[in-house]
PDB file of N, CA and C in Angstrom:
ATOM      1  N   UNK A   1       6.391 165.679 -47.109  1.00  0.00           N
ATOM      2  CA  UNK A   1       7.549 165.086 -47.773  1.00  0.00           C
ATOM      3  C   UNK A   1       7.221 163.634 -48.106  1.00  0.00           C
ATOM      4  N   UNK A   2       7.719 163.098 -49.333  1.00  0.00           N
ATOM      5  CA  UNK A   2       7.424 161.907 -49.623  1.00  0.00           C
ATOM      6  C   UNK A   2       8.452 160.745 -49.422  1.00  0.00           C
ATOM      7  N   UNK A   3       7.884 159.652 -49.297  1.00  0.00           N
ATOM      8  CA  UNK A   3       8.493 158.602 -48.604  1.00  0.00           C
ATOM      9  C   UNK A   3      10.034 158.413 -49.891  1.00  0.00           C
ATOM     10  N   UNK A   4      11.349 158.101 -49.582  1.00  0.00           N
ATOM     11  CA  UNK A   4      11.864 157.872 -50.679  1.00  0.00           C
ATOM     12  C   UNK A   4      12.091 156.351 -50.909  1.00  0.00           C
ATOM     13  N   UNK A   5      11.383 156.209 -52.261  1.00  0.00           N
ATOM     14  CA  UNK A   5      11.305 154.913 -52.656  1.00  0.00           C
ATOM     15  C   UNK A   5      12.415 154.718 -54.248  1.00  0.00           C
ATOM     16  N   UNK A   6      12.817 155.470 -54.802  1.00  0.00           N
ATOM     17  CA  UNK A   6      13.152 154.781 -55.898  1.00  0.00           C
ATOM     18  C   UNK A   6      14.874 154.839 -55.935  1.00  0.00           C
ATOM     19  N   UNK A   7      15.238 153.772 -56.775  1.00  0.00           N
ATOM     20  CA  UNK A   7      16.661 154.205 -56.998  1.00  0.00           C
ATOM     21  C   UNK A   7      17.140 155.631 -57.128  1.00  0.00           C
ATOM     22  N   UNK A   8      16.516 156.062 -58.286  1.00  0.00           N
ATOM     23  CA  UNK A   8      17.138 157.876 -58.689  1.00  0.00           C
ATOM     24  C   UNK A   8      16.795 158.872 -57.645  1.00  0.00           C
ATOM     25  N   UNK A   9      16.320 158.367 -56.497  1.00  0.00           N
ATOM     26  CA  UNK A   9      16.257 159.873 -55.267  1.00  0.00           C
ATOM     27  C   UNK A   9      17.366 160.498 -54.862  1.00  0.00           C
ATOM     28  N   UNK A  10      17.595 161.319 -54.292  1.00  0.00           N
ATOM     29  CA  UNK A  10      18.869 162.121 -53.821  1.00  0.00           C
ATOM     30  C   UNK A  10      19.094 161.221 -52.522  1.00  0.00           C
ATOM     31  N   UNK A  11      19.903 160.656 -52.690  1.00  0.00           N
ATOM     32  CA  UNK A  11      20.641 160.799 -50.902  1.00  0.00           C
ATOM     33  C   UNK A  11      21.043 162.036 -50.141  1.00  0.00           C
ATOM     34  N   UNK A  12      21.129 162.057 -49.183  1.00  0.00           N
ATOM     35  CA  UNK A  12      21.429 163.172 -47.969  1.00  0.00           C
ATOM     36  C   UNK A  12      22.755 163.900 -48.943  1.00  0.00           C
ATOM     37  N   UNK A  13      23.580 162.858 -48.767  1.00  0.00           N
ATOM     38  CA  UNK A  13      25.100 163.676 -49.510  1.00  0.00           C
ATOM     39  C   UNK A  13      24.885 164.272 -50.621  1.00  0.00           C
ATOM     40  N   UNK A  14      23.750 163.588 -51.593  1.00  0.00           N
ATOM     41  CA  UNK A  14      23.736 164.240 -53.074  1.00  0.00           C
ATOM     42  C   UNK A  14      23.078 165.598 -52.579  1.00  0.00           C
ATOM     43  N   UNK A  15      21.936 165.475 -51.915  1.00  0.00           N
ATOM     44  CA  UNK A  15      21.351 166.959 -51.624  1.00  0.00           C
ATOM     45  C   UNK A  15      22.136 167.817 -51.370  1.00  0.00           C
ATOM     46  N   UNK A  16      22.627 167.630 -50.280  1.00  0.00           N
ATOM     47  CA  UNK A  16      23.705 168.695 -49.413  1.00  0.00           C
ATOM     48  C   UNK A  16      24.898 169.384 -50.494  1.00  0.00           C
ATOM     49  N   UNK A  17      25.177 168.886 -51.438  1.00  0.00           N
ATOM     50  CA  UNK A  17      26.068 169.525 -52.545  1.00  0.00           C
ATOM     51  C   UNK A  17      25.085 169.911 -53.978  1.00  0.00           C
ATOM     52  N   UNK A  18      23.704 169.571 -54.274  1.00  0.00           N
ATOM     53  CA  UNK A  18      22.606 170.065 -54.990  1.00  0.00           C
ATOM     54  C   UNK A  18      22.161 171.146 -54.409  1.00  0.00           C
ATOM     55  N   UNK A  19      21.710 170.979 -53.297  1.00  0.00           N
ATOM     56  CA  UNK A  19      20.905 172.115 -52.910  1.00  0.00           C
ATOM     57  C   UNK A  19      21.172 173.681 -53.172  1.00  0.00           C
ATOM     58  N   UNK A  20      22.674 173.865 -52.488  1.00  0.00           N
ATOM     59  CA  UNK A  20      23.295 175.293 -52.768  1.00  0.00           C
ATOM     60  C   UNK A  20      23.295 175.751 -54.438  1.00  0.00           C
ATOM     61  N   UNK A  21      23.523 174.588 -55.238  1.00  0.00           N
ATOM     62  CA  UNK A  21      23.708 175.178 -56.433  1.00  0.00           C
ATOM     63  C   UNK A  21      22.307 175.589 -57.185  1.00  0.00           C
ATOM     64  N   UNK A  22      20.936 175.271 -56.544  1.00  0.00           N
ATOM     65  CA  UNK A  22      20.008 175.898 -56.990  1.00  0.00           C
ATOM     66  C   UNK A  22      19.518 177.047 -57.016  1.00  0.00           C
ATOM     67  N   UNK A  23      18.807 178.284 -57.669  1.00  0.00           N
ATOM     68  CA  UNK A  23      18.293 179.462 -58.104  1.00  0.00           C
ATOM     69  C   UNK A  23      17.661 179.395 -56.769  1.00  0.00           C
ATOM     70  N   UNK A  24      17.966 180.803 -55.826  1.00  0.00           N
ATOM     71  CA  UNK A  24      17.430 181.220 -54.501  1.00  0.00           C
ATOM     72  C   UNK A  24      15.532 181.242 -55.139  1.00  0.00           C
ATOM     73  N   UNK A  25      14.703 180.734 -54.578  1.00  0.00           N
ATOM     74  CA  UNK A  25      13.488 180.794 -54.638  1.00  0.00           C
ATOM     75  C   UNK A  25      12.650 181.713 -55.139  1.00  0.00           C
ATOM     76  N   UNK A  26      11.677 182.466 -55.732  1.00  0.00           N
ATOM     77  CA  UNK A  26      11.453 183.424 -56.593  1.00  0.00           C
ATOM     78  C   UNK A  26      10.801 184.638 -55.101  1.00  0.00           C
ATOM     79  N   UNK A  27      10.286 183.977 -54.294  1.00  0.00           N
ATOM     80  CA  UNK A  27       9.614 184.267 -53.038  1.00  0.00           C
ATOM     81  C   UNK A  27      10.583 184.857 -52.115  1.00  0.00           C
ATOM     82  N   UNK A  28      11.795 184.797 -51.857  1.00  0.00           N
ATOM     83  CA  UNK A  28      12.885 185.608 -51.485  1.00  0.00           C
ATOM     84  C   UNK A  28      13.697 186.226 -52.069  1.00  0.00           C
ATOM     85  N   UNK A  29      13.209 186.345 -53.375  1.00  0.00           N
ATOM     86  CA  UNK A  29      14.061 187.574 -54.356  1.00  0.00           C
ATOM     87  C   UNK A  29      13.312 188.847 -53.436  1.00  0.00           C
ATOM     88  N   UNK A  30      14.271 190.119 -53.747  1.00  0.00           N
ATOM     89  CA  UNK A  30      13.704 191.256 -53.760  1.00  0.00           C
ATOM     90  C   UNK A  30      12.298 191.486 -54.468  1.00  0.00           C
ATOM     91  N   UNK A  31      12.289 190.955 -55.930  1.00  0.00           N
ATOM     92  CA  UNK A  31      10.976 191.362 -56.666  1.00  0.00           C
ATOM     93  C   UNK A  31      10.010 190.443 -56.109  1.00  0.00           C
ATOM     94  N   UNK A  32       9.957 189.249 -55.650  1.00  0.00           N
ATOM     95  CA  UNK A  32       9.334 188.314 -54.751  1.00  0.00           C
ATOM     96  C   UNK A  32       8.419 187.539 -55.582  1.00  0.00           C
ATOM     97  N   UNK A  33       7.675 186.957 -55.062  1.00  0.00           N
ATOM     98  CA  UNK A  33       6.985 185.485 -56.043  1.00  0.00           C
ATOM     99  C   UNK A  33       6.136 185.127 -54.901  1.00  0.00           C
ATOM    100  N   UNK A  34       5.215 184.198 -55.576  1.00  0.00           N
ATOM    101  CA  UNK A  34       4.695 182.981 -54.513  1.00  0.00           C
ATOM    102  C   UNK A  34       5.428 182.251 -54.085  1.00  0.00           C
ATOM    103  N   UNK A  35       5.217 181.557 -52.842  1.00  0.00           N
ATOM    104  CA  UNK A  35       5.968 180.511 -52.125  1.00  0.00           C
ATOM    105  C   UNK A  35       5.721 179.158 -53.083  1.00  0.00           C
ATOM    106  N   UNK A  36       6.925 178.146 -53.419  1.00  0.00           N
ATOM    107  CA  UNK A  36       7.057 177.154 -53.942  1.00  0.00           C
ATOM    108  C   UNK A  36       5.991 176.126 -53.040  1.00  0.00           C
ATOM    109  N   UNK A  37       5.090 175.584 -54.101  1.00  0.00           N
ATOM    110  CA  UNK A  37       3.973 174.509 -53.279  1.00  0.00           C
ATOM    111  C   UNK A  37       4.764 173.031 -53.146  1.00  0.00           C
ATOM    112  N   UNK A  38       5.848 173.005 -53.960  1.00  0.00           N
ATOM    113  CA  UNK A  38       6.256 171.361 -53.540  1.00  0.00           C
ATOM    114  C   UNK A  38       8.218 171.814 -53.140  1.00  0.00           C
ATOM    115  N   UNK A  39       8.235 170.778 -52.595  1.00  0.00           N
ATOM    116  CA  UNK A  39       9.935 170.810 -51.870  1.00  0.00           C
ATOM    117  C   UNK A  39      10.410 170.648 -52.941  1.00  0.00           C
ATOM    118  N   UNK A  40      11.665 171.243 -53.231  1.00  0.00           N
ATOM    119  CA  UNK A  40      12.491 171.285 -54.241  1.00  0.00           C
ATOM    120  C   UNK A  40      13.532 169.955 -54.486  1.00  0.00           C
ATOM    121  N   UNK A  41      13.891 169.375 -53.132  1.00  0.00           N
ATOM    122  CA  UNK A  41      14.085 167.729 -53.485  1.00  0.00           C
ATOM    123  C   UNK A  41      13.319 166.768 -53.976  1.00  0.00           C
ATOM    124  N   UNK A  42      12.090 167.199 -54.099  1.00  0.00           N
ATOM    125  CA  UNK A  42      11.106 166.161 -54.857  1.00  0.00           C
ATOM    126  C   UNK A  42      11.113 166.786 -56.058  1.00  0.00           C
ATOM    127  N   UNK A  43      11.227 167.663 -56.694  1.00  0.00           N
ATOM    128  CA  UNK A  43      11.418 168.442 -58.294  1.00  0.00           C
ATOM    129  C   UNK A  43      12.756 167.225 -58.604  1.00  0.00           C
ATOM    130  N   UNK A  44      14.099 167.745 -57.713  1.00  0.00           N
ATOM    131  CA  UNK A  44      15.088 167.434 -58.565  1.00  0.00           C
ATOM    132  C   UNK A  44      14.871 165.789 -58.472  1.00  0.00           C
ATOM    133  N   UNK A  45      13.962 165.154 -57.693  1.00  0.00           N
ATOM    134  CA  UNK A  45      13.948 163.825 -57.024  1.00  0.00           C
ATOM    135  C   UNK A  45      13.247 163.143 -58.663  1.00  0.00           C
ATOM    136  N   UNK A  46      12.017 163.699 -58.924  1.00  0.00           N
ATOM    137  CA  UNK A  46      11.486 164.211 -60.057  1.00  0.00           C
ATOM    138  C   UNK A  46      11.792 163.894 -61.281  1.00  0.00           C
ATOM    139  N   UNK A  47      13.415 164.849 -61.545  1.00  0.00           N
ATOM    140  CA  UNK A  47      14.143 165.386 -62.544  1.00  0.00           C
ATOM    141  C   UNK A  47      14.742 163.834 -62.877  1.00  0.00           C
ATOM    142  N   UNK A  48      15.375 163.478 -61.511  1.00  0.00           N
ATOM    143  CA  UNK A  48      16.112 161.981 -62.199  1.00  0.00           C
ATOM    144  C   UNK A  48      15.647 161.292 -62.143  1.00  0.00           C
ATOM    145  N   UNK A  49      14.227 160.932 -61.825  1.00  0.00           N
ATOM    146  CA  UNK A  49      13.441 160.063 -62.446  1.00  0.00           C
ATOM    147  C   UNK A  49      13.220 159.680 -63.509  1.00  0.00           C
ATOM    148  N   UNK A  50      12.869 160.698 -64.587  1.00  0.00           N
ATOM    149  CA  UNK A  50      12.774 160.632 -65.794  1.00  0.00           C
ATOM    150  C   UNK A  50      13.778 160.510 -66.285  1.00  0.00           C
ATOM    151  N   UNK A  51      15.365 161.149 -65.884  1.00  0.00           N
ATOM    152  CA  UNK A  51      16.400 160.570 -66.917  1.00  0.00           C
ATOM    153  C   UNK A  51      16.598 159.129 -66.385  1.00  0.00           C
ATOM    154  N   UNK A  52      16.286 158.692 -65.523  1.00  0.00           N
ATOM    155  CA  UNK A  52      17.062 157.162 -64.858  1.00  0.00           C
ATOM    156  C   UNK A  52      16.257 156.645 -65.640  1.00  0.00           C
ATOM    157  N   UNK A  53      14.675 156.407 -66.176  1.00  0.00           N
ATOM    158  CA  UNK A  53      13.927 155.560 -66.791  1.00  0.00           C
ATOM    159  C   UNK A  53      13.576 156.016 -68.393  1.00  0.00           C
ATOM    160  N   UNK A  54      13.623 157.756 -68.058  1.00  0.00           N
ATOM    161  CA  UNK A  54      13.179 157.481 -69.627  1.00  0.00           C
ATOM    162  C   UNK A  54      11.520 157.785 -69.736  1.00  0.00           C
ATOM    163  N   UNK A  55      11.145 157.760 -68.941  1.00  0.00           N
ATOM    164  CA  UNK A  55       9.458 157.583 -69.466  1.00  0.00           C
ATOM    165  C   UNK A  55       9.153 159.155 -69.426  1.00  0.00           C
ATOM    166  N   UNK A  56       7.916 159.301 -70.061  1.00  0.00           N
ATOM    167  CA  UNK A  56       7.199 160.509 -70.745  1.00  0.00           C
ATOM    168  C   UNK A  56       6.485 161.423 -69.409  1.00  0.00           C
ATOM    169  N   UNK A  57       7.381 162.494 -69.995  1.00  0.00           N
ATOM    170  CA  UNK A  57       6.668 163.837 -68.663  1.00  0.00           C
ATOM    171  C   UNK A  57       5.176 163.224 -68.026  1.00  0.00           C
ATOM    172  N   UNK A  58       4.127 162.875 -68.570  1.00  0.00           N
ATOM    173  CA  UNK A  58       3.118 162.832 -68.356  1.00  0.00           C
ATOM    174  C   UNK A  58       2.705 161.274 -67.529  1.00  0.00           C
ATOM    175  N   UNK A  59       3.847 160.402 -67.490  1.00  0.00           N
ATOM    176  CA  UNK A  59       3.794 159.058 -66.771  1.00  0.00           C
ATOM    177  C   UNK A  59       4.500 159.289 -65.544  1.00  0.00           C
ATOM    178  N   UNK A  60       5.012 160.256 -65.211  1.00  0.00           N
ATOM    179  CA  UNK A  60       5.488 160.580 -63.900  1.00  0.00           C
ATOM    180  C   UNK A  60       4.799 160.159 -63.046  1.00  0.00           C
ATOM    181  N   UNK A  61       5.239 159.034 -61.864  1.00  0.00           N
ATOM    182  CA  UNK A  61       4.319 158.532 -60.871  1.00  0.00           C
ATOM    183  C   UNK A  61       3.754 159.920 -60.007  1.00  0.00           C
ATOM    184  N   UNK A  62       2.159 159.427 -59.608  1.00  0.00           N
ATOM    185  CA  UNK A  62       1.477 160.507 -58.732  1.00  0.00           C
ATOM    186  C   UNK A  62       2.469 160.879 -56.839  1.00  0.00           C
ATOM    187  N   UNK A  63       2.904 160.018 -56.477  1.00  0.00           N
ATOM    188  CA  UNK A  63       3.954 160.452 -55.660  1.00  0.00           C
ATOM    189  C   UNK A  63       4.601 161.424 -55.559  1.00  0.00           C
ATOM    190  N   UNK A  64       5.258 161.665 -56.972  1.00  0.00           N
ATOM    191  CA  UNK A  64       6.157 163.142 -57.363  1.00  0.00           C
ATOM    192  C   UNK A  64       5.292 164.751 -57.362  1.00  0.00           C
ATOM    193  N   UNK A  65       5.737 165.211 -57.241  1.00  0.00           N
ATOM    194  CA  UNK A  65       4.972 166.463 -57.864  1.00  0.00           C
ATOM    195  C   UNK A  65       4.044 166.252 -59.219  1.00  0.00           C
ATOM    196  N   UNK A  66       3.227 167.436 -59.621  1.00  0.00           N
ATOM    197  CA  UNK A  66       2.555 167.325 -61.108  1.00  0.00           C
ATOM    198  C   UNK A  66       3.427 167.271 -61.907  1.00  0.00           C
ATOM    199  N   UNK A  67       3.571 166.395 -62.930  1.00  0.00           N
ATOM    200  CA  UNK A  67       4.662 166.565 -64.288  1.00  0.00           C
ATOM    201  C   UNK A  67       4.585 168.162 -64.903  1.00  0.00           C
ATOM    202  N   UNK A  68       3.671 168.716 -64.676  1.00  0.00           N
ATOM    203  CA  UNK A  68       3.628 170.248 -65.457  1.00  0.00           C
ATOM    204  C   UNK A  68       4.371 171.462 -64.614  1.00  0.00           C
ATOM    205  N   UNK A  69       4.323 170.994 -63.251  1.00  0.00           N
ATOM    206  CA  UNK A  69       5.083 171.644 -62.273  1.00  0.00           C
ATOM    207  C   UNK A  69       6.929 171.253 -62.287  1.00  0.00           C
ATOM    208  N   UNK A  70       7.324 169.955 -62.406  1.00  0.00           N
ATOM    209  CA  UNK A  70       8.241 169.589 -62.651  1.00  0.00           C
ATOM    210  C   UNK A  70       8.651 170.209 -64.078  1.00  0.00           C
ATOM    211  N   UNK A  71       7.936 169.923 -64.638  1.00  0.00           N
ATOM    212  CA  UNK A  71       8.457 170.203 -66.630  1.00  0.00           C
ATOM    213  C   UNK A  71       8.902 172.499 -66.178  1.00  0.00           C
ATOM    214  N   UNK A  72       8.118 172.956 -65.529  1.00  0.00           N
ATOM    215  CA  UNK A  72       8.128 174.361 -65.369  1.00  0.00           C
ATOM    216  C   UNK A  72       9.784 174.588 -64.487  1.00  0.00           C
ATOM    217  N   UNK A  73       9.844 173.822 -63.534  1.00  0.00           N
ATOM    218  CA  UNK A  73      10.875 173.526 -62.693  1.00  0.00           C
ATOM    219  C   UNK A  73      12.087 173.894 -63.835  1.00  0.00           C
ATOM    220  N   UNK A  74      12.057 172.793 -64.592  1.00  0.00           N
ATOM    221  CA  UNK A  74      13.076 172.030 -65.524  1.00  0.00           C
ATOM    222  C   UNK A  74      13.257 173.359 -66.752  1.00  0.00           C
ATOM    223  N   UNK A  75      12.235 174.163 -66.914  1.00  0.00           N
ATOM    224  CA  UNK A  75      12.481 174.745 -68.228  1.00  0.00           C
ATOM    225  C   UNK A  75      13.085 175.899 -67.810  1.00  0.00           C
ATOM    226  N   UNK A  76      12.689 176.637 -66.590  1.00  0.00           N
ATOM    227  CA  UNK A  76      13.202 177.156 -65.730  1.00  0.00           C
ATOM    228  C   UNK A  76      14.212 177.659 -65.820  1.00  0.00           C
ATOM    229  N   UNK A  77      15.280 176.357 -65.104  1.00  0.00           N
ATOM    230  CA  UNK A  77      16.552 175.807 -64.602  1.00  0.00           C
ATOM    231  C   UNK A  77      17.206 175.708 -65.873  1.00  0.00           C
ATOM    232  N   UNK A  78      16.619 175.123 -66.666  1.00  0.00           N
ATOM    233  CA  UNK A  78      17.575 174.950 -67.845  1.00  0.00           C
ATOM    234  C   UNK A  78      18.189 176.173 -68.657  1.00  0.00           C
ATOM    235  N   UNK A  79      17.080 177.433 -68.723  1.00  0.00           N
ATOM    236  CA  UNK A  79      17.152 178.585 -69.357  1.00  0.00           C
ATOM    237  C   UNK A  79      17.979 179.508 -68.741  1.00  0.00           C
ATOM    238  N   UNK A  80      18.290 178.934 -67.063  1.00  0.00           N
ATOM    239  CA  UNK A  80      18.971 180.025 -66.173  1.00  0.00           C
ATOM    240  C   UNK A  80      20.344 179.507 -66.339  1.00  0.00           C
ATOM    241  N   UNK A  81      20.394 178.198 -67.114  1.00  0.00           N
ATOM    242  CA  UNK A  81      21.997 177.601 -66.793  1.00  0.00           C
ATOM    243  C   UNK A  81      22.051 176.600 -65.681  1.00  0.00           C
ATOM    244  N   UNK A  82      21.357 176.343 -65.034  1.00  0.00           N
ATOM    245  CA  UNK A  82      21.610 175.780 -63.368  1.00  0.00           C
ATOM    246  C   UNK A  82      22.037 174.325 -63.568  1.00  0.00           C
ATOM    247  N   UNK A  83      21.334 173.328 -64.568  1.00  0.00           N
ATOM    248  CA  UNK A  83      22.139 172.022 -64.780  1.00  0.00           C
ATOM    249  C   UNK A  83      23.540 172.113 -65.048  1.00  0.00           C
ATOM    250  N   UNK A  84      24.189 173.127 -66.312  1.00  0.00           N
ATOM    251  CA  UNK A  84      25.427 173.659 -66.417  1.00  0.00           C
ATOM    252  C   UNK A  84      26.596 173.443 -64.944  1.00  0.00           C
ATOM    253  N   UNK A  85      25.729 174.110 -64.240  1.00  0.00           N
ATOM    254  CA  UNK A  85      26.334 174.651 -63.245  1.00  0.00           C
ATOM    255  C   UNK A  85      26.791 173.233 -62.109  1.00  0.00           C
ATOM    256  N   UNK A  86      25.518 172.656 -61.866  1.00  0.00           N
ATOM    257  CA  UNK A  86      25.724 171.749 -61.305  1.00  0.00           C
ATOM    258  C   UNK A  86      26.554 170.865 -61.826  1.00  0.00           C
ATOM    259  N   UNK A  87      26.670 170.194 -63.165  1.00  0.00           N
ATOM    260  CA  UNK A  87      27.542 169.436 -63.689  1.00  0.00           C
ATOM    261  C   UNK A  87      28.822 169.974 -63.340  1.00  0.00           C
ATOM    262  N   UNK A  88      29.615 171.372 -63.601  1.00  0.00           N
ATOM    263  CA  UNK A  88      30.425 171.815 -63.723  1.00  0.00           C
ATOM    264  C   UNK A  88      31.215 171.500 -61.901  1.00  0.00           C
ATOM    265  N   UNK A  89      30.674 172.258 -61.173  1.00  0.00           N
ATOM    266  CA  UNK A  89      30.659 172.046 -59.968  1.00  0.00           C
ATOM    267  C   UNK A  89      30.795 170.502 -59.182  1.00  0.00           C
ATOM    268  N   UNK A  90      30.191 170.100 -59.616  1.00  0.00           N
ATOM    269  CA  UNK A  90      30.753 168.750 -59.553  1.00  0.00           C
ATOM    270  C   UNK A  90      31.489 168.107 -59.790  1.00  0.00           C
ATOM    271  N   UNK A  91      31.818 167.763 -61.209  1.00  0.00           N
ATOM    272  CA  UNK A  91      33.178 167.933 -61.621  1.00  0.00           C
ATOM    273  C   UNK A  91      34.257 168.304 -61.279  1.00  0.00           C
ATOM    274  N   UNK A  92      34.496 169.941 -61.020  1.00  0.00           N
ATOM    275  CA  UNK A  92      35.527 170.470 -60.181  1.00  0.00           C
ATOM    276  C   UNK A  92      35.404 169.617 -58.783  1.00  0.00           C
ATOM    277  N   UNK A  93      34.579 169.238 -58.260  1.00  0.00           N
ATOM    278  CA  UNK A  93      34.831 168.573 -56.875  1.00  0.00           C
ATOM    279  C   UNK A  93      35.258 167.206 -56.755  1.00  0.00           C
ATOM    280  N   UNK A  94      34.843 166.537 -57.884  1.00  0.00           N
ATOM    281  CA  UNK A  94      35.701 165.335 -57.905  1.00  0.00           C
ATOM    282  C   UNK A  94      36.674 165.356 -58.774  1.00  0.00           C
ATOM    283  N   UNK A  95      37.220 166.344 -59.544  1.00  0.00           N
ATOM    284  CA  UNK A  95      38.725 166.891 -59.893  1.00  0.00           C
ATOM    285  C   UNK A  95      39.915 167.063 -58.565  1.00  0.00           C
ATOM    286  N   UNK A  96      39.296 167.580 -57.769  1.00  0.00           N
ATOM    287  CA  UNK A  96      39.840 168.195 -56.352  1.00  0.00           C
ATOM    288  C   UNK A  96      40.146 167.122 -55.827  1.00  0.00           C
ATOM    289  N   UNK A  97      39.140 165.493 -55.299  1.00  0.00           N
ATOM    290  CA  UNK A  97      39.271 164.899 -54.702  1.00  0.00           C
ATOM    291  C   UNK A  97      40.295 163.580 -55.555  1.00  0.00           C
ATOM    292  N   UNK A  98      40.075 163.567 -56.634  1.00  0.00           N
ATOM    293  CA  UNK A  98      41.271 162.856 -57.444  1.00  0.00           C
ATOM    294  C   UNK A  98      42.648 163.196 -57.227  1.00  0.00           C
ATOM    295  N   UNK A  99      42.875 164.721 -57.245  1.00  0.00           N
ATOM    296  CA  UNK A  99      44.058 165.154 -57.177  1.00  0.00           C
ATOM    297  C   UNK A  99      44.342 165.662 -58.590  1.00  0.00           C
ATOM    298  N   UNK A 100      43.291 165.661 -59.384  1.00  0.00           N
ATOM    299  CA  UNK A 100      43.715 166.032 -61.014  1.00  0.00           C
ATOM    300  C   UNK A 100      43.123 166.997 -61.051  1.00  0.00           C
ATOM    301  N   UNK A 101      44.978 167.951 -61.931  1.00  0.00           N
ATOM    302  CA  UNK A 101      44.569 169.125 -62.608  1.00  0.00           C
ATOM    303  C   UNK A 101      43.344 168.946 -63.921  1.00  0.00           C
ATOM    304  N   UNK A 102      42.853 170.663 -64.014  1.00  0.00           N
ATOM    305  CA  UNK A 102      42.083 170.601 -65.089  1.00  0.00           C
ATOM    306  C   UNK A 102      42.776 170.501 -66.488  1.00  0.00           C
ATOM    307  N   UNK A 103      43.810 171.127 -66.614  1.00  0.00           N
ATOM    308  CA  UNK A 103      44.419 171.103 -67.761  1.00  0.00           C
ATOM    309  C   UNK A 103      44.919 169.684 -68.144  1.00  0.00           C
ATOM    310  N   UNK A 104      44.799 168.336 -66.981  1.00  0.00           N
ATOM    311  CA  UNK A 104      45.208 167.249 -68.025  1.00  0.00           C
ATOM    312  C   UNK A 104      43.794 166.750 -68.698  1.00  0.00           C
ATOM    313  N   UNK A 105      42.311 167.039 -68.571  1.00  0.00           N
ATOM    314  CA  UNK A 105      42.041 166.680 -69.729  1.00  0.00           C
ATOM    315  C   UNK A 105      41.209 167.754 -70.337  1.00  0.00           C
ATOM    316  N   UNK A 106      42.281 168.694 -71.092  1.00  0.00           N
ATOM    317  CA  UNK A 106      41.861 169.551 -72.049  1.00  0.00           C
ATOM    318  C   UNK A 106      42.619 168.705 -73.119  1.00  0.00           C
ATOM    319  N   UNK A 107      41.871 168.981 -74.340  1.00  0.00           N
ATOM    320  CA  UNK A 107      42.471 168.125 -75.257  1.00  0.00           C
ATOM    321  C   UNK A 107      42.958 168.931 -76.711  1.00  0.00           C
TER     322      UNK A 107
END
C-alpha cells in the first residue's frame, strides 16, 4: 500500500462509502478472473488524481499504479455505469442528510 501523499486521495470516510459501490472483483465472480495486482483504493486514488490536476494518463506519478492499468480500471467502470452510480448514491446521501426531498430540485 502506498504512502498517502496527495490532496485527491480518499480519506477513510470517502472509502468506506466508495468502496461498496464498486463492481465485486472479476476473481470472485462465478465465471472468475485473475486476482487484481494493485488495491483498488490506489485505482480510484489514481482516478482523482487526474481529475484534481488534469494531467495526461501517461504523467501519472510512478507511486500510483501503471496509467494503462488505471486507464483499463476507468474504461471498465465507466462502460458498467459505476461512476453513475457513485455520483447518484451520493447524492441521495447528502439529500438524506440535508433533509431535502428529491422532487424540490426537479425542474
Amino acid at each position: 500500500m502506498r504512502q498517502r501523499r496527495y490532496p485527491s486521495d480518499t480519506s477513510d470516510l470517502e472509502w468506506f462509502l466508495i468502496e461498496p459501490l464498486l463492481p465485486v472483483p472479476a476473481c470472485q465472480t462465478p465465471r472468475g478472473g485473475r486476482p487484481e495486482a494493485h488495491p483498488r483504493r490506489e485505482i480510484v486514488d489514481a482516478l482523482r488524481y487526474l481529475v484534481d490536476t488534469g494531467c495526461k494518463w501517461s504523467a501519472l506519478p510512478q507511486d500510483y499504479p501503471p496509467f494503462k492499468t488505471v486507464f483499463g480500471f476507468f474504461s471498465r467502470w465507466s462502460a458498467a455505469g459505476v461512476f453513475n452510480l457513485i455520483r447518484d448514491q451520493l447524492r441521495r446521501r447528502i439529500r438524506r442528510t440535508m433533509g431535502t426531498s428529491r422532487t424540490r430540485w426537479r425542474r
